[in-house]
Protein backbone atom coordinates (compact mmCIF):
# COMPACT_ATOMS: atom_id res chain seq x y z
CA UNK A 1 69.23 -57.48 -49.24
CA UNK A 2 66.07 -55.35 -49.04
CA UNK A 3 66.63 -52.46 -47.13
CA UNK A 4 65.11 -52.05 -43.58
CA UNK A 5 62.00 -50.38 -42.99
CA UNK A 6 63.17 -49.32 -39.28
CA UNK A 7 62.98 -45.72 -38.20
CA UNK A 8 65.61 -44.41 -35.47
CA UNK A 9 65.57 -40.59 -34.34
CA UNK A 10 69.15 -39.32 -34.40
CA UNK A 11 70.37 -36.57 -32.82
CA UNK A 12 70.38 -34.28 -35.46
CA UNK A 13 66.53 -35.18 -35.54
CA UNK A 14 66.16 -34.21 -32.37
CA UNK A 15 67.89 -30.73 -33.03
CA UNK A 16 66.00 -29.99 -35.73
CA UNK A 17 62.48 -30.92 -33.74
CA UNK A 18 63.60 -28.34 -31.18
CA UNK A 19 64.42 -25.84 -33.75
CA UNK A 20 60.62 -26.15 -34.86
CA UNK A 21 59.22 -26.02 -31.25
CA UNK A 22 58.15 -29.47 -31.39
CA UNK A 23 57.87 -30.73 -28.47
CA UNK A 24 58.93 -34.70 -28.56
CA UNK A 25 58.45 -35.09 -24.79
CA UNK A 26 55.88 -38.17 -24.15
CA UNK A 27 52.59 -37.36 -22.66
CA UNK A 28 52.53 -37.90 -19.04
CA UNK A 29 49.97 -40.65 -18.07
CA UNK A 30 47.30 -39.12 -15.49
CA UNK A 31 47.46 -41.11 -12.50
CA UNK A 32 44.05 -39.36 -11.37
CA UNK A 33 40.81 -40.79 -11.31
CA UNK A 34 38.14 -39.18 -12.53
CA UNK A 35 36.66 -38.25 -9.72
CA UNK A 36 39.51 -36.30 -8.98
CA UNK A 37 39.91 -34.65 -11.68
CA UNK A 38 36.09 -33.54 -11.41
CA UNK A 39 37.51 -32.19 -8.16
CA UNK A 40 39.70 -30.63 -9.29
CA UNK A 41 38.09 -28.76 -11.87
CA UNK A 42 35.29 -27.60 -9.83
CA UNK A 43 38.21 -26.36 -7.46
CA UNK A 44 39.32 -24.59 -10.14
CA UNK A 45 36.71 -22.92 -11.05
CA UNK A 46 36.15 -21.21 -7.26
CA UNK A 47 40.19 -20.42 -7.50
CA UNK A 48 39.27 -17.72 -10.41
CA UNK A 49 36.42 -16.68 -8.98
CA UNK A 50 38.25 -15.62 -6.22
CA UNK A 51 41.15 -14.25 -8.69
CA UNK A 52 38.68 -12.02 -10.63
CA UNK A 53 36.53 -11.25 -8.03
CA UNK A 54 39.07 -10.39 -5.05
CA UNK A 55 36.64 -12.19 -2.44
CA UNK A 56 35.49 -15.79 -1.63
CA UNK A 57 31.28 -16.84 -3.03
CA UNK A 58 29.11 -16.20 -0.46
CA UNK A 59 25.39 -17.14 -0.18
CA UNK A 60 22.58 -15.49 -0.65
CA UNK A 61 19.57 -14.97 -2.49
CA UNK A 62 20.44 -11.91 -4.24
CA UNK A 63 23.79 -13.82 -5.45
CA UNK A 64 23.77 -15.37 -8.77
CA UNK A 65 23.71 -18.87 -8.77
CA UNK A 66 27.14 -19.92 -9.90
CA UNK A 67 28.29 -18.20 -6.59
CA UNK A 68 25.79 -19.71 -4.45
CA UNK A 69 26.75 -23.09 -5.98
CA UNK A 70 30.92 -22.47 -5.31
CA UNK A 71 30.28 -21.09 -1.67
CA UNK A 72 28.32 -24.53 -0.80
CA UNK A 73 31.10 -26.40 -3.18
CA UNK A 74 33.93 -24.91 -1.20
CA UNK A 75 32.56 -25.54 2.16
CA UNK A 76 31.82 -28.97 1.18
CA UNK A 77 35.98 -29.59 0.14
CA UNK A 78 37.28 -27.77 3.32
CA UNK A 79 34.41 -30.47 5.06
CA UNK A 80 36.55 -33.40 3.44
CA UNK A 81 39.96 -34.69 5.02
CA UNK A 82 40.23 -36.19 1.51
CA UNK A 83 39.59 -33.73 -0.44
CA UNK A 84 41.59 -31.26 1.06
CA UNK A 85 45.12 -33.30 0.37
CA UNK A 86 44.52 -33.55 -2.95
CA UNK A 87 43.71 -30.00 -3.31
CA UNK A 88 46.25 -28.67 -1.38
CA UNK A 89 49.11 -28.84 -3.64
CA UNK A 90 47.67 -26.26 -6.11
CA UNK A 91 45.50 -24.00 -3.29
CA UNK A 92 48.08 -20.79 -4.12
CA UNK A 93 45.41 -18.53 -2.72
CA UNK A 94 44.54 -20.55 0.94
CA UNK A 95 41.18 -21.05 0.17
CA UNK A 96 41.00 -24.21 2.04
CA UNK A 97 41.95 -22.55 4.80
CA UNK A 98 38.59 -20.93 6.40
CA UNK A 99 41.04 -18.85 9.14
CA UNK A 100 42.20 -16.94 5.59
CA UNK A 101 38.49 -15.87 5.27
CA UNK A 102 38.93 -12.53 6.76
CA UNK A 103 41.92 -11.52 4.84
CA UNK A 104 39.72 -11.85 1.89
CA UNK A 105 37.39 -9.40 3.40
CA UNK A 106 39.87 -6.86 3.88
CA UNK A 107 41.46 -7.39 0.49
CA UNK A 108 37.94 -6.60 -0.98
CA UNK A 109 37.06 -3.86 1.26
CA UNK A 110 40.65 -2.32 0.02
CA UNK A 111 40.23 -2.97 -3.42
CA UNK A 112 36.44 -0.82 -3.36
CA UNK A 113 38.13 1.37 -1.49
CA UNK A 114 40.73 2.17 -4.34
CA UNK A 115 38.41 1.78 -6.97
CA UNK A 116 36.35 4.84 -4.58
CA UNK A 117 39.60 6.84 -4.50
CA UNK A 118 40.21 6.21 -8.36
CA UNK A 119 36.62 7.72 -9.10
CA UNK A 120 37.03 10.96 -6.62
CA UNK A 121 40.40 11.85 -8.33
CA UNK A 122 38.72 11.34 -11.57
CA UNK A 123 36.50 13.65 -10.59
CA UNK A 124 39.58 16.17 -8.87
CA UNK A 125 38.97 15.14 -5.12
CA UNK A 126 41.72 14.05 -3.17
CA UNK A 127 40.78 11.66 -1.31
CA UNK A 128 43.99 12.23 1.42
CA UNK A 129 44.11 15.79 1.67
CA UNK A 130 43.58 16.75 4.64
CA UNK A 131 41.71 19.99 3.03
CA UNK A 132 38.73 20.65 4.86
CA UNK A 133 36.49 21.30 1.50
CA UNK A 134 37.00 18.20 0.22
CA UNK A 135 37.59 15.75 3.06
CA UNK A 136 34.67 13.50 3.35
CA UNK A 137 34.20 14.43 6.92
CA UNK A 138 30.73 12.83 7.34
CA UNK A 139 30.78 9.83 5.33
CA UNK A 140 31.02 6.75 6.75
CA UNK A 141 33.92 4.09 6.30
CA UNK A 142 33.19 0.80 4.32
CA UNK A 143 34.01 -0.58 7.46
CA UNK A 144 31.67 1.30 9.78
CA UNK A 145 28.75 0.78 7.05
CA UNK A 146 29.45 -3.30 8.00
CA UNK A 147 30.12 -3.25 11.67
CA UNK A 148 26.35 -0.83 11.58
CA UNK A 149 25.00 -4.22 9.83
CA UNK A 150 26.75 -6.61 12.24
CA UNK A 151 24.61 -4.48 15.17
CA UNK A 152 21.21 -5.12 13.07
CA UNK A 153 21.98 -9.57 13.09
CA UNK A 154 19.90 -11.05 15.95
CA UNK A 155 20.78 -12.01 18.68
CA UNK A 156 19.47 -13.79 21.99
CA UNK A 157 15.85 -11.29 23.70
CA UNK A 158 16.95 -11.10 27.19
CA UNK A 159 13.54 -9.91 28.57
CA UNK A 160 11.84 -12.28 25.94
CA UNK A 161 9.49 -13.17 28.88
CA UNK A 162 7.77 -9.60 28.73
CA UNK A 163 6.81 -9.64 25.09
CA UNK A 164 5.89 -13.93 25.02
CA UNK A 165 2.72 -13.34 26.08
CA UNK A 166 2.18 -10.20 23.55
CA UNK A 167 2.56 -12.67 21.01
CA UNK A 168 0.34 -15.51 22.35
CA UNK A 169 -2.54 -12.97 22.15
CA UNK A 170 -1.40 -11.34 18.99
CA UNK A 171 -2.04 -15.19 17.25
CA UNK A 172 -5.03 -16.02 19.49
CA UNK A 173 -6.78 -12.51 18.15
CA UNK A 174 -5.88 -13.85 14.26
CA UNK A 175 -7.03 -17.18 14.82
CA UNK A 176 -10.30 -15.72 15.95
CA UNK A 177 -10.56 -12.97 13.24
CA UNK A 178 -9.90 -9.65 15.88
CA UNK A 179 -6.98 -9.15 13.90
CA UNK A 180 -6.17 -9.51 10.21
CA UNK A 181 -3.02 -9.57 7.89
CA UNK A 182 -2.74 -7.49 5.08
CA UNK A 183 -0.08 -7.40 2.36
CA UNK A 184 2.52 -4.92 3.18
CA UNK A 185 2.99 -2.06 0.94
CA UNK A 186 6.16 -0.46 -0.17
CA UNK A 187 7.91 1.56 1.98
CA UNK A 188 4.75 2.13 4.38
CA UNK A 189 5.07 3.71 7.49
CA UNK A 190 6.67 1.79 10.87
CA UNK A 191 5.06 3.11 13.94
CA UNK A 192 6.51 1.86 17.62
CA UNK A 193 4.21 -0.98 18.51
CA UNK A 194 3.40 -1.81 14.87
CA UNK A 195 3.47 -5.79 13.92
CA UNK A 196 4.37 -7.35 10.69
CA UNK A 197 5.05 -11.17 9.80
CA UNK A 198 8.85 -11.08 8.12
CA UNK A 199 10.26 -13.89 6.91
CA UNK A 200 7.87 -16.56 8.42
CA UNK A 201 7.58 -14.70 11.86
CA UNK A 202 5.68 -12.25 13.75
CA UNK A 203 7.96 -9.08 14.54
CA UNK A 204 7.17 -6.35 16.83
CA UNK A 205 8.47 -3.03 16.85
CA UNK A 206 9.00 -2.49 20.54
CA UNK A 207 11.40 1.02 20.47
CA UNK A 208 12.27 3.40 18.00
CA UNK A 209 15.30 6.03 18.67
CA UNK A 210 15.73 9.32 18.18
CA UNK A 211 15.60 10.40 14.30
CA UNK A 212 18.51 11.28 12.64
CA UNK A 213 19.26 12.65 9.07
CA UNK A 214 21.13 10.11 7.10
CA UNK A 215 24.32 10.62 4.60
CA UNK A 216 21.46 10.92 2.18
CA UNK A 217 19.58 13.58 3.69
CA UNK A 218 16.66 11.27 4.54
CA UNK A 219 15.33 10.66 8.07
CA UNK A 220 16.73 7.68 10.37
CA UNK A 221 16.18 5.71 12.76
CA UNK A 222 17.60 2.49 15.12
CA UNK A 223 14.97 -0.07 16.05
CA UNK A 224 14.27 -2.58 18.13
CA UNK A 225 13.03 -5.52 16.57
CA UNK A 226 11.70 -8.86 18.44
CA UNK A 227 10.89 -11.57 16.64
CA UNK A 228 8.44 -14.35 17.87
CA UNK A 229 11.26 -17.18 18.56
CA UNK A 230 12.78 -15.36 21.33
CA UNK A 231 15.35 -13.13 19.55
CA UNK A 232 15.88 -9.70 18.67
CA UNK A 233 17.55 -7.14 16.22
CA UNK A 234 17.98 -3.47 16.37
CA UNK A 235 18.31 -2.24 12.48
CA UNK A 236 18.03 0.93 11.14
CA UNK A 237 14.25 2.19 10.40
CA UNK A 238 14.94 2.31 6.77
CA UNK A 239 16.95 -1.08 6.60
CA UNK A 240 13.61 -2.52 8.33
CA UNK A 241 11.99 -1.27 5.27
CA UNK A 242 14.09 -2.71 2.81
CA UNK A 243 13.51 -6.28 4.51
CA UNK A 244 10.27 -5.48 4.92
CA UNK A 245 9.70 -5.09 0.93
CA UNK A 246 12.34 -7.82 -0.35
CA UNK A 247 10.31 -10.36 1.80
CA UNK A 248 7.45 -11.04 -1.04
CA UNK A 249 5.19 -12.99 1.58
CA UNK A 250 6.17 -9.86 4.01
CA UNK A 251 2.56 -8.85 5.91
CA UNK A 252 1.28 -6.34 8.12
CA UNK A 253 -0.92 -7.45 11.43
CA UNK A 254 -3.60 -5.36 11.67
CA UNK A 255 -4.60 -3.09 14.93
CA UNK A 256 -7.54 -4.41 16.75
CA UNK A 257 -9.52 -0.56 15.99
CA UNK A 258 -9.16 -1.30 12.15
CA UNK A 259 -9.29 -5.18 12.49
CA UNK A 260 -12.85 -5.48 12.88
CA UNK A 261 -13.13 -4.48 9.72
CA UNK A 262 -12.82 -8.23 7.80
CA UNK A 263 -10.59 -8.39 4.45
CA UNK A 264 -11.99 -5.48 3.13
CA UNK A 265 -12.78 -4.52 -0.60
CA UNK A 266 -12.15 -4.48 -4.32
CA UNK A 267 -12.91 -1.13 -6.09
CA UNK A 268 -14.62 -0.65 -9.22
CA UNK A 269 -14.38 2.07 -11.17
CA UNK A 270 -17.55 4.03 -12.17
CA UNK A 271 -16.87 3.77 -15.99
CA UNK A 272 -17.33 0.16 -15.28
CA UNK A 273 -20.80 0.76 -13.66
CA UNK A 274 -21.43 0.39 -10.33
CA UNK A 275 -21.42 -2.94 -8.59
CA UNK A 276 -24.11 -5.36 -8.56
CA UNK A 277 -27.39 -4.52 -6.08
CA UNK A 278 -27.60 -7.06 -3.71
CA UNK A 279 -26.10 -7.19 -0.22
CA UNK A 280 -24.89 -10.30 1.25
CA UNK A 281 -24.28 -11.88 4.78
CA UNK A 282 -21.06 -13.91 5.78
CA UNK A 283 -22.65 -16.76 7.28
CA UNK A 284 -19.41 -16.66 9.91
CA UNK A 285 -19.21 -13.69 10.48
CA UNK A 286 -23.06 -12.04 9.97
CA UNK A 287 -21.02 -8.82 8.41
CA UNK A 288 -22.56 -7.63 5.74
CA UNK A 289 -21.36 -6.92 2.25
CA UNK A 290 -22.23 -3.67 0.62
CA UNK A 291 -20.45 -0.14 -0.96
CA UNK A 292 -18.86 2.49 0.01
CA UNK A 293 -19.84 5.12 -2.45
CA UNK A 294 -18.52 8.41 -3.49
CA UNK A 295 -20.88 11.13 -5.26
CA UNK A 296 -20.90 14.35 -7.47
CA UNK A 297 -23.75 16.80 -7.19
CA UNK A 298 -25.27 17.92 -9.87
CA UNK A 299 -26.74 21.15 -8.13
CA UNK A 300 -26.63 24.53 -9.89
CA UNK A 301 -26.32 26.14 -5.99
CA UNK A 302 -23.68 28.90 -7.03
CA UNK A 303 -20.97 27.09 -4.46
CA UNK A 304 -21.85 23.60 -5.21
CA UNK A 305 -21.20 24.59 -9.28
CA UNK A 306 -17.80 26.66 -8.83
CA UNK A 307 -16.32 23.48 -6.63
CA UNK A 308 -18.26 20.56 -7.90
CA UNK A 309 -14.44 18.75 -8.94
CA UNK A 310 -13.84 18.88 -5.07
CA UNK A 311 -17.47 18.23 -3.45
CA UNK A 312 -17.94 14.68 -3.01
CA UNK A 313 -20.33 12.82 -0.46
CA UNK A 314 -18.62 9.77 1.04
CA UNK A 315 -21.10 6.64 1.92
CA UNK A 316 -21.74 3.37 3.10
CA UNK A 317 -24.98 1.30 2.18
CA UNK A 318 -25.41 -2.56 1.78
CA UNK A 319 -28.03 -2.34 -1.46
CA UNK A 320 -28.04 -1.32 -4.60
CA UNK A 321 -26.12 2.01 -5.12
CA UNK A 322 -28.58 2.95 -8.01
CA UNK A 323 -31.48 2.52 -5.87
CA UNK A 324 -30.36 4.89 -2.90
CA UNK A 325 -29.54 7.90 -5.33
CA UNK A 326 -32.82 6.81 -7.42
CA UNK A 327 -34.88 9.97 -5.77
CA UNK A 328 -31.66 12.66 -5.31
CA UNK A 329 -32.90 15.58 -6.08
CA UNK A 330 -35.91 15.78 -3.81
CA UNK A 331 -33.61 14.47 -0.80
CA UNK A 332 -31.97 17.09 1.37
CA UNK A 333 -29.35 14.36 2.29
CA UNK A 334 -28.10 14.94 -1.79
CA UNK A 335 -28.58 18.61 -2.03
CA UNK A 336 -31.68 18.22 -3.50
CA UNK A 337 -30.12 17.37 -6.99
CA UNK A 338 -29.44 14.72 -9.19
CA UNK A 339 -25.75 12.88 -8.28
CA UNK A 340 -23.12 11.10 -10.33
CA UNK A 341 -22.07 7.78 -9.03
CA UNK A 342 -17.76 8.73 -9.38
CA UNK A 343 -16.47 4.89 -7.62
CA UNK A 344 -17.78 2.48 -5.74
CA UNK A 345 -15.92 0.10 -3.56
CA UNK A 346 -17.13 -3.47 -2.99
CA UNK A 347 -17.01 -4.66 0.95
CA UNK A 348 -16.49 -8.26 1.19
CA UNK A 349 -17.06 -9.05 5.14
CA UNK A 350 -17.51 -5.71 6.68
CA UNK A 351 -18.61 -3.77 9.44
CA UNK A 352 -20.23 -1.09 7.72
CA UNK A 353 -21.08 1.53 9.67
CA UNK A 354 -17.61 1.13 11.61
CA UNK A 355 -15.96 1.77 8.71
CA UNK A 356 -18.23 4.79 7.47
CA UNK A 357 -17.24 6.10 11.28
CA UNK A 358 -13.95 6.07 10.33
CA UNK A 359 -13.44 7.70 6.73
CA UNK A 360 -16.12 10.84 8.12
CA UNK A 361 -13.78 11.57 10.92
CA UNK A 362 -10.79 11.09 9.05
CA UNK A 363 -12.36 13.91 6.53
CA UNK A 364 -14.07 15.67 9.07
CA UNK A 365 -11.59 18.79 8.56
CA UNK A 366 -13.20 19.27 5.37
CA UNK A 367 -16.60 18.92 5.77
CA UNK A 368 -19.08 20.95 3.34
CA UNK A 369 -20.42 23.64 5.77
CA UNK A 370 -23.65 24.31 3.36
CA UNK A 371 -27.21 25.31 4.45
CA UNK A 372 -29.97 24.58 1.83
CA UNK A 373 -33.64 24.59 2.31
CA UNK A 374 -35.68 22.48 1.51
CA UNK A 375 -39.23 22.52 -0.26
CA UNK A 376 -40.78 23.00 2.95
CA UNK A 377 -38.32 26.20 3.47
CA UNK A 378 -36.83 24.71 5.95
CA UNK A 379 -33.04 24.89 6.61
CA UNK A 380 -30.94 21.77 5.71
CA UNK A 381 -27.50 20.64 6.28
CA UNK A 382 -26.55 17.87 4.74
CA UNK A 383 -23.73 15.08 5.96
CA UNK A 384 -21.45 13.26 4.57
CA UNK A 385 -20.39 16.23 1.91
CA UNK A 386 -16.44 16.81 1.84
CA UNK A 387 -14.12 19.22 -0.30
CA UNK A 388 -11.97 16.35 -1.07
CA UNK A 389 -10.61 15.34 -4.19
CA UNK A 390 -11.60 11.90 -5.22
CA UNK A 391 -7.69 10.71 -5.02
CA UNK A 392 -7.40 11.95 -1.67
CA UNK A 393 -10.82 9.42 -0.92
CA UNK A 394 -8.91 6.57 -2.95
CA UNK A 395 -6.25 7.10 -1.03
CA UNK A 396 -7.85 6.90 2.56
CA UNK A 397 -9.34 3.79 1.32
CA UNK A 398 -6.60 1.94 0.63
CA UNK A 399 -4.77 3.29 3.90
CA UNK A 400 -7.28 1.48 5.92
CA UNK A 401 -7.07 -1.63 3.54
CA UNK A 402 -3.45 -1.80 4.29
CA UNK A 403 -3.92 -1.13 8.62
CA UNK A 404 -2.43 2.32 8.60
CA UNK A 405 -4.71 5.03 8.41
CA UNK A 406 -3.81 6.19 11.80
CA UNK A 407 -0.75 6.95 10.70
CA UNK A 408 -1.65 9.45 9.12
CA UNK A 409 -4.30 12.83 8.59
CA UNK A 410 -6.17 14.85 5.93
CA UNK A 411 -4.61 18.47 5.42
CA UNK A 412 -7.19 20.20 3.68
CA UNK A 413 -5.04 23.08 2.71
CA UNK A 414 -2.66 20.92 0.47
CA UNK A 415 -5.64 18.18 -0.43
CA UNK A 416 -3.16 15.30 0.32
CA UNK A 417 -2.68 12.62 3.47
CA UNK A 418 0.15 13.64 5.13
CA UNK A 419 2.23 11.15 7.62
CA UNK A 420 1.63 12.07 11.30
């Protein structure tokens, strides 16, 4: 008979299998679908992002985008009724559970905390001693820093209805041109009454409090901060700032005294010659185009030689730069001496002789106070001569480009703007 082919595990099979770790145990069949095991997994995948991080995703555009994409997954599962039973068996951590949120603020807040304490005994602070040298004393608590942000979230303008028709005029003064917007520059200065566009909307600065000094040693301040769609916010001065720069299409309004003066300029550097010699007319506006112009004498007049760095005549004119200098040194108005063309600015849409108003009084501190005669003998003092250094002019310039040279002044004796 030929012997039979048929295979039967004994148990001594069996004990030897175990004795090898192999595990004979049949594969359990998944009685999931696929969809819910793609559940699943993305479940699992917020679970140890809670584990390792110690707090739940949250949104936000400084967040990366895997935890932007698990804060909208998990809101979407707590959403589902049918999601949530089949995810509920293996939620150890309660994440379904939205009334758990807070405990997961705490646990975080603790954790930084010890991670804090770890560092300061690192560094031989202890953080409980009660010893008066090295008690933080005047630092604020991870939870005062938040409950200071919750006070800066908007909420509801109760006396919107003084400020609506502030910013009905505001937009009727840029749809007619009275008013301008101008990029915002980093960490300009915020004056009470000062408007901005932030995040879509036009925001007024209606109060600033008293100043402070900060943990940092830098000046403070609370705001208050309406917003065009009827609510308000009262952040810190420097937190303004902050939103202020982070916003990319951030912008400042313009004040009506510097609004008339259109879009402004582009500068050109002398080395690059000056700009080309024609003046132009904005058939909207009839504002002219032109040059502000800044010159160095090329007078031997003992005074003019020792400071000639310093001395710089500050103009306007709407032709050809070249031209107006083109007879210098027989014109009193140049110290009857050749000039060097040092930068001209081009005007696109301006009102020139507003604007050559306003950088003469702004430098009027350190106006050249020279007498010359002329060829006649006769006593001369010219204009439009300053002892300013030609980055204190550059400067000025693009104060007024940006709608906040009235914020601050010329001090001649340190040769720098200084805020007000």
């Amino acid at each position: 008979m030929p012997k039979s082919t048929a295979k039967s595990t004994t148990d001594e099979d069996l004990e030897l299998l175990a004795e090898l770790g192999v595990d004979i145990d049949p594969e359990p069949t998944s009685q999931q679908s696929p969809r819910d095991e793609r559940i699943i997994a993305g479940f699992e995948e917020i679970d140890r992002f809670v584990a390792e991080k110690g707090r739940l995703p949250q949104h936000g555009d400084d967040r990366d985008i895997f935890e932007r994409l698990y804060a909208v997954r998990l809101e979407r599962l707590r959403e589902s009724a049918e999601c949530r039973a089949l995810l509920e068996p293996i939620d150890s951590q309660g994440l379904l559970n939205a009334e758990n949120d807070a405990s997961f603020t705490l646990a975080s807040d603790l954790a930084e905390d010890q991670i804090d304490a770890a560092l300061l005994a690192q560094l031989g602070v202890d953080a409980e001693s009660e010893n008066e040298i090295t008690q933080l004393t005047h630092v604020r608590s991870r939870q005062e820093i938040k409950a200071a942000e919750e006070v800066a979230q908007r909420f509801p303008c109760e006396d919107f209805a003084e400020f609506k028709p502030i910013f009905a005029e505001v937009q009727r003064q840029l749809k007619t041109g009275e008013r301008q917007t101008v990029k915002y520059q980093d960490y300009a200065t915020i004056n009470e009454g000062d408007l901005f566009v932030l995040e879509g909307q036009k925001v007024l600065v209606a109060e600033m409090g008293e100043m402070f000094i900060s943990d940092y040693g830098l000046r403070n301040c609370r705001l208050r901060v309406i917003y065009d769609n009827g609510t308000e916010s009262n952040p810190l001065f420097r937190s303004f700032q902050r939103a202020l720069n982070k916003d990319k299409t951030s912008r400042r309004i313009t004040k009506l005294d510097l609004a008339d003066l259109g879009p402004l300029f582009s500068f050109q550097a002398a080395a690059e010659g000056p700009a080309k010699a024609t003046a132009e007319v904005d058939p909207e506006t009839d504002l002219a185009t032109g040059y502000i112009y800044v010159l160095r004498s090329q007078s031997e007049h003992p005074f003019v030689a020792q400071k000639r760095s310093v001395i710089h005549k500050i103009g306007v004119t709407g032709g050809d730069v070249k031209k107006r200098i083109a007879n210098a040194k027989n014109d009193p108005t140049y110290l009857l001496a050749d000039v060097e063309i040092v930068a001209t600015f081009k005007l696109a849409n301006i009102n020139r002789k507003k604007l050559e108003a306003i950088l003469q009084k702004f430098f009027a501190s350190a106006q050249l106070d020279l007498e010359l005669r002329d060829r006649f003998d006769t006593p001369v003092k010219p204009r439009e001569w300053f002892l300013v250094p030609l980055a204190a002019i550059e400067e000025a310039i693009s104060k007024i480009q940006d709608g906040t040279i009235d914020q601050f002044r010329y001090n001649p004796e340190t040769a720098r703007l200084t805020p007000l």
